[in-house]
Structures are given as structure tokens and as C-alpha cells.
PDB file of N, CA and C in Angstrom:
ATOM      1  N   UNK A   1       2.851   7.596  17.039  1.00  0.00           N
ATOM      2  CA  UNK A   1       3.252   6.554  17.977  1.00  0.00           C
ATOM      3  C   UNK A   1       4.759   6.575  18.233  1.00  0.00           C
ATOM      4  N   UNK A   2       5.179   6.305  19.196  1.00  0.00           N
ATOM      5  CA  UNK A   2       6.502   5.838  19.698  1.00  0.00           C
ATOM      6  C   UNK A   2       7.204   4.961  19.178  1.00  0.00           C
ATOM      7  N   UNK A   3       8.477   5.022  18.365  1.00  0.00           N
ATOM      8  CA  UNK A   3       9.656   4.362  17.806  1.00  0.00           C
ATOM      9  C   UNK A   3      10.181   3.542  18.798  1.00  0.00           C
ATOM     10  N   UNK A   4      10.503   2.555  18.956  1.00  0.00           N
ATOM     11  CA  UNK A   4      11.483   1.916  19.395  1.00  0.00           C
ATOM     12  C   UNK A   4      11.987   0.212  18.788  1.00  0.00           C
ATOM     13  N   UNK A   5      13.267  -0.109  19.465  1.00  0.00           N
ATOM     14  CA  UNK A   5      13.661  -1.443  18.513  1.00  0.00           C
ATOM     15  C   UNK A   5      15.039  -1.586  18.765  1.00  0.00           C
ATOM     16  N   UNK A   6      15.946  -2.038  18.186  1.00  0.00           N
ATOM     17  CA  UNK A   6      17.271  -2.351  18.398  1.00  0.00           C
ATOM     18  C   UNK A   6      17.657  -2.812  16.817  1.00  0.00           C
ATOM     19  N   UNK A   7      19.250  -2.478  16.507  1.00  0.00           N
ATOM     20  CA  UNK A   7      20.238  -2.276  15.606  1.00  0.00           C
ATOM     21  C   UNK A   7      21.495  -2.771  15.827  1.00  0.00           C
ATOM     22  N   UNK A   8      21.577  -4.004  14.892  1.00  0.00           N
ATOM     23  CA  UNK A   8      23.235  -4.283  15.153  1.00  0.00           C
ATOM     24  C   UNK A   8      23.947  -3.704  14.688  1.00  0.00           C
ATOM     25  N   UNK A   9      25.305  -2.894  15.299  1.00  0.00           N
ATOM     26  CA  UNK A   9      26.191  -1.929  15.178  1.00  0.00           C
ATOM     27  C   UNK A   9      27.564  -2.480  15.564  1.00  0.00           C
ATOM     28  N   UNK A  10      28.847  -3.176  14.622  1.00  0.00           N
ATOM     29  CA  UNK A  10      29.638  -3.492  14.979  1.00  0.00           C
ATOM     30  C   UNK A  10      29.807  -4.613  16.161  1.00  0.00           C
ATOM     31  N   UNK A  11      29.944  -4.403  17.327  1.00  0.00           N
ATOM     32  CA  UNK A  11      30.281  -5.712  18.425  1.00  0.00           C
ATOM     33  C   UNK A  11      29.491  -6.031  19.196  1.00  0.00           C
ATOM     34  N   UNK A  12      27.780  -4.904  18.539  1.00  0.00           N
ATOM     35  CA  UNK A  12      27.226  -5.276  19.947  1.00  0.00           C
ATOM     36  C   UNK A  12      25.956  -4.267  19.191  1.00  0.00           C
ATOM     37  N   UNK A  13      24.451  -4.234  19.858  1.00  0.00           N
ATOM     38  CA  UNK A  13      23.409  -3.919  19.980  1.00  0.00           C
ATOM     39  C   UNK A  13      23.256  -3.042  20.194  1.00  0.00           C
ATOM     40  N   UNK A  14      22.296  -1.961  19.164  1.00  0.00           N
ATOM     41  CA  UNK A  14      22.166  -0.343  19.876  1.00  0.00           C
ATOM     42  C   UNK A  14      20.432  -0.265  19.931  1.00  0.00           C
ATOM     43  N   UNK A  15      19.979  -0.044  20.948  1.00  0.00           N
ATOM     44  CA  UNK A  15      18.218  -0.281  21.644  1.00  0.00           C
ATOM     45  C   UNK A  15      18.394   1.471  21.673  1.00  0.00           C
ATOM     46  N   UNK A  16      17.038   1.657  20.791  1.00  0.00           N
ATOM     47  CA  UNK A  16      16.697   3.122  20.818  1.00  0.00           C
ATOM     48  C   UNK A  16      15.363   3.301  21.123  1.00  0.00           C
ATOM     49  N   UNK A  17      14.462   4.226  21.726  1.00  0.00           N
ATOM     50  CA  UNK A  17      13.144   4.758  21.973  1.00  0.00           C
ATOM     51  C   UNK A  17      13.113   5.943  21.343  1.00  0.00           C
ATOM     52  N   UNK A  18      12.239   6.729  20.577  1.00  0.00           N
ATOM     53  CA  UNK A  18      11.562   7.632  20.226  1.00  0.00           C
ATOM     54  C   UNK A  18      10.124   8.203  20.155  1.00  0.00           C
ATOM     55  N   UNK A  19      10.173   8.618  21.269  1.00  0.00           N
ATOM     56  CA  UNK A  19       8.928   9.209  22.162  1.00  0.00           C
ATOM     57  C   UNK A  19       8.575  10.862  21.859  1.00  0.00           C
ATOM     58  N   UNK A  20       7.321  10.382  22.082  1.00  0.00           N
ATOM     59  CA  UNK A  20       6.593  12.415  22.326  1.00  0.00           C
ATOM     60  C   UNK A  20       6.708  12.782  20.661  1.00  0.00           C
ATOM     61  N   UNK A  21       6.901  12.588  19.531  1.00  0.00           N
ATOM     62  CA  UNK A  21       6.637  13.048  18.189  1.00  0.00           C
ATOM     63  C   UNK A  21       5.447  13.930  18.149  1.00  0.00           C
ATOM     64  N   UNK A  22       6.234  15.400  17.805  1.00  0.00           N
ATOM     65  CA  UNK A  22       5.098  16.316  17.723  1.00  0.00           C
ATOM     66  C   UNK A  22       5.586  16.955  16.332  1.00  0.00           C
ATOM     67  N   UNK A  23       4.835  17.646  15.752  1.00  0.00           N
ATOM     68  CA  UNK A  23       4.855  18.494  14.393  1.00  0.00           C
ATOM     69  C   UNK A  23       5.008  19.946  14.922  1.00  0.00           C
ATOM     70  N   UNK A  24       5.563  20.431  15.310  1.00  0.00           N
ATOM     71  CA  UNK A  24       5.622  21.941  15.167  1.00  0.00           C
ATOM     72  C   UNK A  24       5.145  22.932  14.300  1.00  0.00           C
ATOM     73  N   UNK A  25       6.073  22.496  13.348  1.00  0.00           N
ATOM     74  CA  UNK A  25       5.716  23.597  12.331  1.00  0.00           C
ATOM     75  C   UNK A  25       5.023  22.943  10.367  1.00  0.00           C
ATOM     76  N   UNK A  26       4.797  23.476   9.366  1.00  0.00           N
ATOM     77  CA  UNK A  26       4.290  22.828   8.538  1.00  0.00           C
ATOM     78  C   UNK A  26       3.862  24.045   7.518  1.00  0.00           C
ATOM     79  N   UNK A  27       4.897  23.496   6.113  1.00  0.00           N
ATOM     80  CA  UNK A  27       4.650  24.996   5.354  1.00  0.00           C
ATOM     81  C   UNK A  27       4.490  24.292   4.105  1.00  0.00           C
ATOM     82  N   UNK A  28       3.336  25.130   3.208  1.00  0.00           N
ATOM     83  CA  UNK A  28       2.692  24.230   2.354  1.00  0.00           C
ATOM     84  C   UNK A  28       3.573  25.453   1.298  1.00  0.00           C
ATOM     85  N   UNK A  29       4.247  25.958   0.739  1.00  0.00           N
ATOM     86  CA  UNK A  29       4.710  27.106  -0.408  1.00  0.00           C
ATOM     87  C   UNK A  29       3.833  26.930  -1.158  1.00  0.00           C
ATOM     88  N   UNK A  30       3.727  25.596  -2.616  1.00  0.00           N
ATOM     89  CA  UNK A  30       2.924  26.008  -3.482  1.00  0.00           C
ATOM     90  C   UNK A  30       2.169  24.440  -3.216  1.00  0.00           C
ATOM     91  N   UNK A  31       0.803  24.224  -3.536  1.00  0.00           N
ATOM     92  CA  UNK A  31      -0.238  23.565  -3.534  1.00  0.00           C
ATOM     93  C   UNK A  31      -1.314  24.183  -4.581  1.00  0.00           C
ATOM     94  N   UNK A  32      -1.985  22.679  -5.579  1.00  0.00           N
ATOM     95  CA  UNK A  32      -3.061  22.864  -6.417  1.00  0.00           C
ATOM     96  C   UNK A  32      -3.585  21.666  -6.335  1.00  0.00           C
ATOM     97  N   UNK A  33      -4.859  21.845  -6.480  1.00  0.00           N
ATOM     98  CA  UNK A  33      -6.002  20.696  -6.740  1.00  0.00           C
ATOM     99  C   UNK A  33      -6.409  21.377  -8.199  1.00  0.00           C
ATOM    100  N   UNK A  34      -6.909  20.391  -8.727  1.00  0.00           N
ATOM    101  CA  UNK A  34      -7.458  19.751 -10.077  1.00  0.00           C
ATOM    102  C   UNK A  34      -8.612  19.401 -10.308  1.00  0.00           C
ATOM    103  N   UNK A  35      -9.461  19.262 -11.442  1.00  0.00           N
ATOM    104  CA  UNK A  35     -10.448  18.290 -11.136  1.00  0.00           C
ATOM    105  C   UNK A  35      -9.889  17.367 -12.188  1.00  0.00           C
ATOM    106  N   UNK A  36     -10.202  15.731 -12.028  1.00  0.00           N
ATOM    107  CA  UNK A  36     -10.143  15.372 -13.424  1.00  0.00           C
ATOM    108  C   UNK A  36     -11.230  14.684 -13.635  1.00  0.00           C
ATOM    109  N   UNK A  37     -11.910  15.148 -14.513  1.00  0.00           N
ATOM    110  CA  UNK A  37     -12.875  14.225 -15.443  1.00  0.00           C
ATOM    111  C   UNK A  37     -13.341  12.793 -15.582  1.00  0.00           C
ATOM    112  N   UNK A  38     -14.538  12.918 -14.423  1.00  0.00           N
ATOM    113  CA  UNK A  38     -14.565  11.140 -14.943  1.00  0.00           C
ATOM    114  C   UNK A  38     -13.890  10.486 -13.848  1.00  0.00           C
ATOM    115  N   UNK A  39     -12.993  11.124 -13.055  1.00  0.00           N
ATOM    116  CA  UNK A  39     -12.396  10.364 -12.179  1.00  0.00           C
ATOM    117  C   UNK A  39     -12.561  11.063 -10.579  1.00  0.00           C
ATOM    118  N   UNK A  40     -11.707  12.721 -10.578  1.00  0.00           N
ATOM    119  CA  UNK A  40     -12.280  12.983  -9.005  1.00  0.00           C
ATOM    120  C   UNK A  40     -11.215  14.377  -9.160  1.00  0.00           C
ATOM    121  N   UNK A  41     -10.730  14.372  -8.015  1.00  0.00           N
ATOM    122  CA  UNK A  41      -9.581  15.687  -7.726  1.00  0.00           C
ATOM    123  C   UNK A  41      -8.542  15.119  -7.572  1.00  0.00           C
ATOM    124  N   UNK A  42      -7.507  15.736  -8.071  1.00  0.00           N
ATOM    125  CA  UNK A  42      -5.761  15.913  -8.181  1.00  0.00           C
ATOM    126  C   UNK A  42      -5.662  16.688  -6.926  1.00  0.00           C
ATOM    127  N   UNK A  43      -4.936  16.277  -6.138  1.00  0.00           N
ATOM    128  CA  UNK A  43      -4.264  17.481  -4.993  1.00  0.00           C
ATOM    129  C   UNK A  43      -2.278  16.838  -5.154  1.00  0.00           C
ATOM    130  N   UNK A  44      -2.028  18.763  -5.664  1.00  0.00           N
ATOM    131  CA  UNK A  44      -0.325  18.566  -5.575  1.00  0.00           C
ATOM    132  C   UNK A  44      -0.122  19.339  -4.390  1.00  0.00           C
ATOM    133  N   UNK A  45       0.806  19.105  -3.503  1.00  0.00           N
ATOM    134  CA  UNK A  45       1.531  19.491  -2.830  1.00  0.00           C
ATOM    135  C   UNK A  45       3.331  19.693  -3.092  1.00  0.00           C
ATOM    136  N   UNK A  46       4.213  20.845  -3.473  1.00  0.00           N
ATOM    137  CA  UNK A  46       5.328  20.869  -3.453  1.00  0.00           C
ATOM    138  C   UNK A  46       5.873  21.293  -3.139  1.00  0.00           C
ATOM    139  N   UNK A  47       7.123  20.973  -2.667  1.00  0.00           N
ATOM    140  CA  UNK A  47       8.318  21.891  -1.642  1.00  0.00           C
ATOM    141  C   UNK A  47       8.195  22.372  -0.614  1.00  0.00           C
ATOM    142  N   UNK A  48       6.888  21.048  -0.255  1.00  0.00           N
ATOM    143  CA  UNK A  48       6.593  21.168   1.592  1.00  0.00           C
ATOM    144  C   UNK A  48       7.408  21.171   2.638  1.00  0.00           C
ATOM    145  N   UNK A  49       7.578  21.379   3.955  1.00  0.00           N
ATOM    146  CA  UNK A  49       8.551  21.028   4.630  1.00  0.00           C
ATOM    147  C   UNK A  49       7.377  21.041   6.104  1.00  0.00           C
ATOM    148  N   UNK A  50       8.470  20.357   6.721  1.00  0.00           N
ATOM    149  CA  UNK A  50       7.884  20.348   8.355  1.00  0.00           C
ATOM    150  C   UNK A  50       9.085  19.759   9.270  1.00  0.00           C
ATOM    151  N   UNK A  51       8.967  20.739  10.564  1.00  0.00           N
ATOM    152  CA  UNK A  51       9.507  20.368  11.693  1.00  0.00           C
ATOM    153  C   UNK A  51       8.727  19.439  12.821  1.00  0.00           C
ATOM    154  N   UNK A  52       9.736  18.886  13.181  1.00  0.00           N
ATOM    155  CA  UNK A  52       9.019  17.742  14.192  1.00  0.00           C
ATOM    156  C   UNK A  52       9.663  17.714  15.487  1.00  0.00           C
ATOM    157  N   UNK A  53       9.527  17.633  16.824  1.00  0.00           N
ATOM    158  CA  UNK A  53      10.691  17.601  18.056  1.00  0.00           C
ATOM    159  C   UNK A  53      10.423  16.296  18.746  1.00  0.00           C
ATOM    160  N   UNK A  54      10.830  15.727  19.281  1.00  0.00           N
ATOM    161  CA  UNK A  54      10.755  14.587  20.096  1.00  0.00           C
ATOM    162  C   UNK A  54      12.122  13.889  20.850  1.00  0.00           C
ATOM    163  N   UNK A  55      11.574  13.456  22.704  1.00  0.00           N
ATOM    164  CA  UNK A  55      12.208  12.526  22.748  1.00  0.00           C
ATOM    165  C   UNK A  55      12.821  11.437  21.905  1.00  0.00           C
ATOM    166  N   UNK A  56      14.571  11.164  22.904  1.00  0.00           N
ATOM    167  CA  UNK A  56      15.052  10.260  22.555  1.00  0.00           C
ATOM    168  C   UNK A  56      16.030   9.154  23.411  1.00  0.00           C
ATOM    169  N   UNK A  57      16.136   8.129  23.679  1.00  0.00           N
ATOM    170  CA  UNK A  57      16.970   7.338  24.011  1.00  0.00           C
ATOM    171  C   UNK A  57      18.169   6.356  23.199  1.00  0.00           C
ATOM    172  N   UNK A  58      19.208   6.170  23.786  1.00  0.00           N
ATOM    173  CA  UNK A  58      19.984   5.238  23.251  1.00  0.00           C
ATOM    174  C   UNK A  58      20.420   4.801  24.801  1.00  0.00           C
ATOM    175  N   UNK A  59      21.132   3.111  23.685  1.00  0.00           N
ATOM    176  CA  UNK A  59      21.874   2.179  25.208  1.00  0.00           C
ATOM    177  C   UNK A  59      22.720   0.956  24.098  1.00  0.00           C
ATOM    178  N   UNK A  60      23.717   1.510  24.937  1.00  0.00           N
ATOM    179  CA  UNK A  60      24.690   0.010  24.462  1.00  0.00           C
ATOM    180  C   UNK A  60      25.190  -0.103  25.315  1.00  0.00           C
ATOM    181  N   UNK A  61      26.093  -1.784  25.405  1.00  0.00           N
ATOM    182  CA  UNK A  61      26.568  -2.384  26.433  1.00  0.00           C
ATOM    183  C   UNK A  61      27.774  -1.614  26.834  1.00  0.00           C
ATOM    184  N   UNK A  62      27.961  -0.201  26.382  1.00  0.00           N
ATOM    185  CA  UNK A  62      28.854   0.656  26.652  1.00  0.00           C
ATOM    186  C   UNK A  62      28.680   1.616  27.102  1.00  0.00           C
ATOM    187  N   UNK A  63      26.995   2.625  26.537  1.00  0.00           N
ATOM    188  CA  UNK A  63      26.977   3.797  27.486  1.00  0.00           C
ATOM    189  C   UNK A  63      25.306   3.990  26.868  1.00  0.00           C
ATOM    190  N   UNK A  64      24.317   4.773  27.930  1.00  0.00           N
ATOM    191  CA  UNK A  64      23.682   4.828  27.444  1.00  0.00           C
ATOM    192  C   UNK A  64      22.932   6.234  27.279  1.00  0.00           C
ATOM    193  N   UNK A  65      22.250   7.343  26.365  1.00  0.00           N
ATOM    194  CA  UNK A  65      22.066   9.265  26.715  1.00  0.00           C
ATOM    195  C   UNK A  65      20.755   9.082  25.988  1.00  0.00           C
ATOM    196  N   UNK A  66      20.066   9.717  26.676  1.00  0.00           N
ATOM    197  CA  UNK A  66      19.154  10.607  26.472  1.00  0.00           C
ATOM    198  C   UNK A  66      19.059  11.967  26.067  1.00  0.00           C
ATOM    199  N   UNK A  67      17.872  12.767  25.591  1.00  0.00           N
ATOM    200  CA  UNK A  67      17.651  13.701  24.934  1.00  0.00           C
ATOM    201  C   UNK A  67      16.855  14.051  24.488  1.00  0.00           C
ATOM    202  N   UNK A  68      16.742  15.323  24.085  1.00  0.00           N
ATOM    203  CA  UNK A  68      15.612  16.085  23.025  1.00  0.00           C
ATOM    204  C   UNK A  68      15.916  15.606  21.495  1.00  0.00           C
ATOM    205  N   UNK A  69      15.160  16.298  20.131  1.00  0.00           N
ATOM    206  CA  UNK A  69      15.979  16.365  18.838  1.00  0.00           C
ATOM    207  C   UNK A  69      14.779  17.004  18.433  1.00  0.00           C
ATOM    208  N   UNK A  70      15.316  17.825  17.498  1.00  0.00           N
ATOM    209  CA  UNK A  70      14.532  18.572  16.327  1.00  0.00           C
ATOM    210  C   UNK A  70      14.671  18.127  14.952  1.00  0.00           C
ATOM    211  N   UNK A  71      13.679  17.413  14.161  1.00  0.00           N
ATOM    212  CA  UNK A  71      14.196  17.152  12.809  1.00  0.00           C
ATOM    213  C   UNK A  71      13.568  18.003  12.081  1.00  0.00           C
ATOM    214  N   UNK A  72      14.127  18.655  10.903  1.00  0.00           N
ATOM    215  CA  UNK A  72      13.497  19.526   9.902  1.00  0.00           C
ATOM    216  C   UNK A  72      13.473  18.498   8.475  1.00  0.00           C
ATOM    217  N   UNK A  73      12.264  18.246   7.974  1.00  0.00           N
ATOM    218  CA  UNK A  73      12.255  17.446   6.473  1.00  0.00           C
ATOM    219  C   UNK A  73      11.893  18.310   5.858  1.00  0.00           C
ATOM    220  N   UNK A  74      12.742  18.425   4.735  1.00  0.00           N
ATOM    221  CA  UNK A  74      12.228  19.669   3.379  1.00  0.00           C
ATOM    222  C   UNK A  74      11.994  19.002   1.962  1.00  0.00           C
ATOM    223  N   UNK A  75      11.931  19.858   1.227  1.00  0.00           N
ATOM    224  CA  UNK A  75      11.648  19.194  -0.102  1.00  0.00           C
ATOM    225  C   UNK A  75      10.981  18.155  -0.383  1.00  0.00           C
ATOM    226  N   UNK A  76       9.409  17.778   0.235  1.00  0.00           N
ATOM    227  CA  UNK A  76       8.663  17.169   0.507  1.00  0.00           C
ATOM    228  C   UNK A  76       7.560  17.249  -0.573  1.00  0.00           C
ATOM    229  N   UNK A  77       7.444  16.387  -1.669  1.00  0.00           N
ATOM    230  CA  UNK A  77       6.305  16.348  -2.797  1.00  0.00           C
ATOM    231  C   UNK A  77       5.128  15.448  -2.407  1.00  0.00           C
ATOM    232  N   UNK A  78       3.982  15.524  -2.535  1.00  0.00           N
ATOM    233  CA  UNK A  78       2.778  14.868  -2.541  1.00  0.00           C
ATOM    234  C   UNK A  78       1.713  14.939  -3.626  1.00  0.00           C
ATOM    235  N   UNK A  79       1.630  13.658  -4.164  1.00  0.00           N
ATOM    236  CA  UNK A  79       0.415  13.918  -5.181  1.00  0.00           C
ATOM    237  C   UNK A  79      -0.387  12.773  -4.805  1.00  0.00           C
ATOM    238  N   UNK A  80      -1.661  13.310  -4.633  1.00  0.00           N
ATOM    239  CA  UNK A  80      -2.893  12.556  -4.674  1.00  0.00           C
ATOM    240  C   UNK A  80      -3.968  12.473  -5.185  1.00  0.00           C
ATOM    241  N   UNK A  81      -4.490  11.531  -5.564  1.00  0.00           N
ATOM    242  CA  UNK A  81      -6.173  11.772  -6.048  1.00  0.00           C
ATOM    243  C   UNK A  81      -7.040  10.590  -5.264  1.00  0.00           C
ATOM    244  N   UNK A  82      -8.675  11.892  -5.508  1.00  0.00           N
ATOM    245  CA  UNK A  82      -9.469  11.000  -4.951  1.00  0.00           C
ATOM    246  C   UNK A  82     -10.318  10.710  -5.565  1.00  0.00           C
ATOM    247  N   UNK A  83     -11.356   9.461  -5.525  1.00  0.00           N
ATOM    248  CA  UNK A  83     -12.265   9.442  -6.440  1.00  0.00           C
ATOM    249  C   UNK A  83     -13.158  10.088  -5.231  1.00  0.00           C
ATOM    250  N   UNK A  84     -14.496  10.334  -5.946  1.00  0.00           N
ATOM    251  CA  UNK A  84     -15.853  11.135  -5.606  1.00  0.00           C
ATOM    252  C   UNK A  84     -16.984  10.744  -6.272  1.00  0.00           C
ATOM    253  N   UNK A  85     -17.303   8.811  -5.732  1.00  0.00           N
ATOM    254  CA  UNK A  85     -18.413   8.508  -6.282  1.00  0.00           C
ATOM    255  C   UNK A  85     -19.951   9.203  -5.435  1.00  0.00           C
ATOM    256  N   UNK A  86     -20.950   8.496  -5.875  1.00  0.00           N
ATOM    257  CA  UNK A  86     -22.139   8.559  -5.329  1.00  0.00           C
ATOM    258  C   UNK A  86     -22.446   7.433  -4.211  1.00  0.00           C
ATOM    259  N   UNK A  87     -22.775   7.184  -2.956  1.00  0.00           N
ATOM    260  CA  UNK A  87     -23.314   6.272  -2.427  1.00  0.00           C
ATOM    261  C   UNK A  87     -24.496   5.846  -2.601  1.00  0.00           C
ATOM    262  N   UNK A  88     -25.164   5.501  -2.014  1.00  0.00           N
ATOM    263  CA  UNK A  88     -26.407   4.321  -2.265  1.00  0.00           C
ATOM    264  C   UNK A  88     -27.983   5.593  -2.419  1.00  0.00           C
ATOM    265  N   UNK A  89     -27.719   6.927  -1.355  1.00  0.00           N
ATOM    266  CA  UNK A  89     -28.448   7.469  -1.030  1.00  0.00           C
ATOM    267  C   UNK A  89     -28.353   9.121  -2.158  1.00  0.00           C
ATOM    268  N   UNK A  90     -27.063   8.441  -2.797  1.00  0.00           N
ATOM    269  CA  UNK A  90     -26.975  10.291  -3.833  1.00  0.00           C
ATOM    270  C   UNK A  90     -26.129  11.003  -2.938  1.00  0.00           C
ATOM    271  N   UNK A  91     -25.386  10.947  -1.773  1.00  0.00           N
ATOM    272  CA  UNK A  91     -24.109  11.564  -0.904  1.00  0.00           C
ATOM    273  C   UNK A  91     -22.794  11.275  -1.654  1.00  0.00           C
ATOM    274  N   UNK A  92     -22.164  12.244  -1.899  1.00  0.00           N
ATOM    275  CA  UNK A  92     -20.604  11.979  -2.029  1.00  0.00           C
ATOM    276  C   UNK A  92     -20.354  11.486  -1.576  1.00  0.00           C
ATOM    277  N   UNK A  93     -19.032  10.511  -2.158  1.00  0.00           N
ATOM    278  CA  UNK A  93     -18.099  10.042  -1.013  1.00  0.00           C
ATOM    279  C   UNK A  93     -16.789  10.585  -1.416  1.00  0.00           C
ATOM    280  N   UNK A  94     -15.852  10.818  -0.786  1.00  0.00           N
ATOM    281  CA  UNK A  94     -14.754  10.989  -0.982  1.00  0.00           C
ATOM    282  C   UNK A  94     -13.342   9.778  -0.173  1.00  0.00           C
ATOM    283  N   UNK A  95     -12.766   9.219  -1.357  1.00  0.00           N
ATOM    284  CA  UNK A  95     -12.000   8.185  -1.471  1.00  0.00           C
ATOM    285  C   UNK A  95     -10.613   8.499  -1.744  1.00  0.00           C
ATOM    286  N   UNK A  96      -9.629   7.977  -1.016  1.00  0.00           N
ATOM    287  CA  UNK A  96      -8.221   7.936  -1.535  1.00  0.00           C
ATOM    288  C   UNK A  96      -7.868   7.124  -2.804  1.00  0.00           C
ATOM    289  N   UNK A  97      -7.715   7.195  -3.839  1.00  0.00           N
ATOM    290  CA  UNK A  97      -7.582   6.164  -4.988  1.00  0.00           C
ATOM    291  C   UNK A  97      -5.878   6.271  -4.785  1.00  0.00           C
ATOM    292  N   UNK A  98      -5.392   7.161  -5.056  1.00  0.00           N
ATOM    293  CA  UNK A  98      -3.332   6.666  -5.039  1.00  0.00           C
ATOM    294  C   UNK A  98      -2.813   7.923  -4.390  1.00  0.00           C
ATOM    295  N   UNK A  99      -1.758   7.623  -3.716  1.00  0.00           N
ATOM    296  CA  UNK A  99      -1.253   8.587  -2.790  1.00  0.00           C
ATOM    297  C   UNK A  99       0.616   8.437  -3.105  1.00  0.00           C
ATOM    298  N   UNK A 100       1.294   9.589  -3.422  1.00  0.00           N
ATOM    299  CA  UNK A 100       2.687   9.415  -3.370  1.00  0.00           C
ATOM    300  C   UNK A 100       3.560  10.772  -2.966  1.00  0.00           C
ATOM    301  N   UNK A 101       4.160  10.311  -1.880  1.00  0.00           N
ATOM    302  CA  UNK A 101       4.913  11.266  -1.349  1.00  0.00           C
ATOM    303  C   UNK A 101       6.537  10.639  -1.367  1.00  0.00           C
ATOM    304  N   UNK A 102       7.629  12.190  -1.614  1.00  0.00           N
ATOM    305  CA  UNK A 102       8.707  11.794  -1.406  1.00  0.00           C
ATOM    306  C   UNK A 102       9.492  13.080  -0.552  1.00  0.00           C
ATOM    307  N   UNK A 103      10.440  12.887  -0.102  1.00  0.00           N
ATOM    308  CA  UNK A 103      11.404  13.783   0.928  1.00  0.00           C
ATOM    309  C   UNK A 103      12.290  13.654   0.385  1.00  0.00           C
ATOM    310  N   UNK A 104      13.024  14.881   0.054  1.00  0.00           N
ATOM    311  CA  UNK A 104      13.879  15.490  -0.275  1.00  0.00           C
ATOM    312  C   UNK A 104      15.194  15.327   0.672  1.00  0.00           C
ATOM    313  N   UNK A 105      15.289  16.377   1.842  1.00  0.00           N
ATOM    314  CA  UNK A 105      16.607  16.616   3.089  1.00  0.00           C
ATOM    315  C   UNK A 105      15.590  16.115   4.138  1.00  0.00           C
ATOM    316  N   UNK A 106      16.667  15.495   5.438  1.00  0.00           N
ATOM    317  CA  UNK A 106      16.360  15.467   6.366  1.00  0.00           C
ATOM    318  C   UNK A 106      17.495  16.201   7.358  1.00  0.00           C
ATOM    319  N   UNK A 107      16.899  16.976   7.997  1.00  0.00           N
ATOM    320  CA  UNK A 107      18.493  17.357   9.162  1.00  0.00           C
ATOM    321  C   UNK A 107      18.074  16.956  10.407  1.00  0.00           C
ATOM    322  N   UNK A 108      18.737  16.620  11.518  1.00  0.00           N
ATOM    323  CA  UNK A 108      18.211  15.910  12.508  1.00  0.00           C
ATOM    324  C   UNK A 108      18.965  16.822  13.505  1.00  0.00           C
ATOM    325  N   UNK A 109      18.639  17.192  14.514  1.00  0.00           N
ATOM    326  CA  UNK A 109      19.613  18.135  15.497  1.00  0.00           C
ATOM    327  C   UNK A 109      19.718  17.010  17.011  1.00  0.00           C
ATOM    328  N   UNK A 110      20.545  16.379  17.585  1.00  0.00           N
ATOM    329  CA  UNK A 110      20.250  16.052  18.656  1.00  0.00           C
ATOM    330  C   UNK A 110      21.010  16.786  19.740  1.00  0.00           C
ATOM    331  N   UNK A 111      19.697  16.984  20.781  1.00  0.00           N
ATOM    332  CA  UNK A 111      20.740  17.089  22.090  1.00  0.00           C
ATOM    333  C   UNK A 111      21.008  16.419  23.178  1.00  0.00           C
ATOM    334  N   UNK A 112      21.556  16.443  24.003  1.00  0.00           N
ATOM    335  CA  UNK A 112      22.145  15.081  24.770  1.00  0.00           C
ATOM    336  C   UNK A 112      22.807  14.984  25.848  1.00  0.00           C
ATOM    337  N   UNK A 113      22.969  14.478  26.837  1.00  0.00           N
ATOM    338  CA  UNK A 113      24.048  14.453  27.943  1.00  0.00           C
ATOM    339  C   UNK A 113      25.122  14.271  27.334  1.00  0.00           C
ATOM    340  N   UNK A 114      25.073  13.423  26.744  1.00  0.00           N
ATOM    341  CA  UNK A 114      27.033  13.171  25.984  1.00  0.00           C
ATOM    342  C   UNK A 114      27.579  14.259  25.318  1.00  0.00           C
TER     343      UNK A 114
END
């Protein structure tokens, strides 16, 4: 979905939009699942990264630019597990029980009329 909102910045209001969020790219290096016992599967994910591009706007009561931007997030960890009970009929289910991700770098590239 589309970002937008406003930020007080010194003397006055900065109103931004962030539109079109796409994923480009997406690199998994090392990843393992688990089973654990009694409970379901472990899935690690580490030292993920992904690129993203999207529109952008800014406006203050001073000037206002548009643009492209490329952000690259690296060093991206994820660990999850799921449980994998039985339903009513003897079908798996597969459940999110806890989910934790953290990011490492972000670099942000913008480009711009200004």
C-alpha cells in the first residue's frame, strides 16, 4: 500500500506520498527449517536482503519534488515457527505461532528534480 502523512520539521510541515512499492529483487544466502517436536517447524532466514523502487513526493510551504528511489535493506534476520495441528477432519493445518524479523542497513537512493 501507499505511504503517505505529514512531519513536523522545524517552522513548518513536511506532507510526503510513497507510491508504486515494488520488490525487485530478494536474496535468501542461507535459510533452514527445523522440525521441532511436539510443536511444528522452525524456519531461519539470515542475511537476507531485498531491493525495493518506488515513487515519491514531498511539499513544504517552501518547495515541493518529486521522484523515483531505490531502497536496498540488508542484513535482514527472520525466525519463525509454525504449529501443524490436525483439524476436525485429520487435514493439517499450518499456523503462524511467533514471527521475528530484524534489519540490519537501510540505503535509500533518491532521485529528484531538485
Amino acid at each position: 500500500p501507499d505511504l503517505n502523512g505529514h512531519e513536523k520539521y522545524g517552522l513548518g510541515n513536511v506532507k510526503y506520498n510513497i507510491s508504486r512499492i515494488r520488490v525487485t529483487a530478494v536474496e535468501f544466502p542461507s535459510a533452514s527449517i527445523s522440525l521441532l517436536p511436539g510443536t511444528g517447524i522452525k524456519l531461519v532466514i539470515a542475511n537476507a536482503s531485498l531491493t525495493i523502487d518506488m515513487n515519491w513526493s514531498l511539499r513544504t510551504w517552501m518547495f515541493k519534488d518529486t521522484g523515483r528511489s531505490t531502497g536496498y535493506i540488508s542484513k535482514v534476520f527472520v525466525t519463525a515457527i509454525f504449529s501443524m495441528p490436525l483439524d476436525h477432519t485429520g487435514h493439517t493445518l499450518i499456523s503462524l505461532t511467533s514471527c521475528r524479523t530484524t534489519s540490519g542497513d537501510i540505503d535509500i537512493k533518491l532521485n529528484g528534480k531538485s
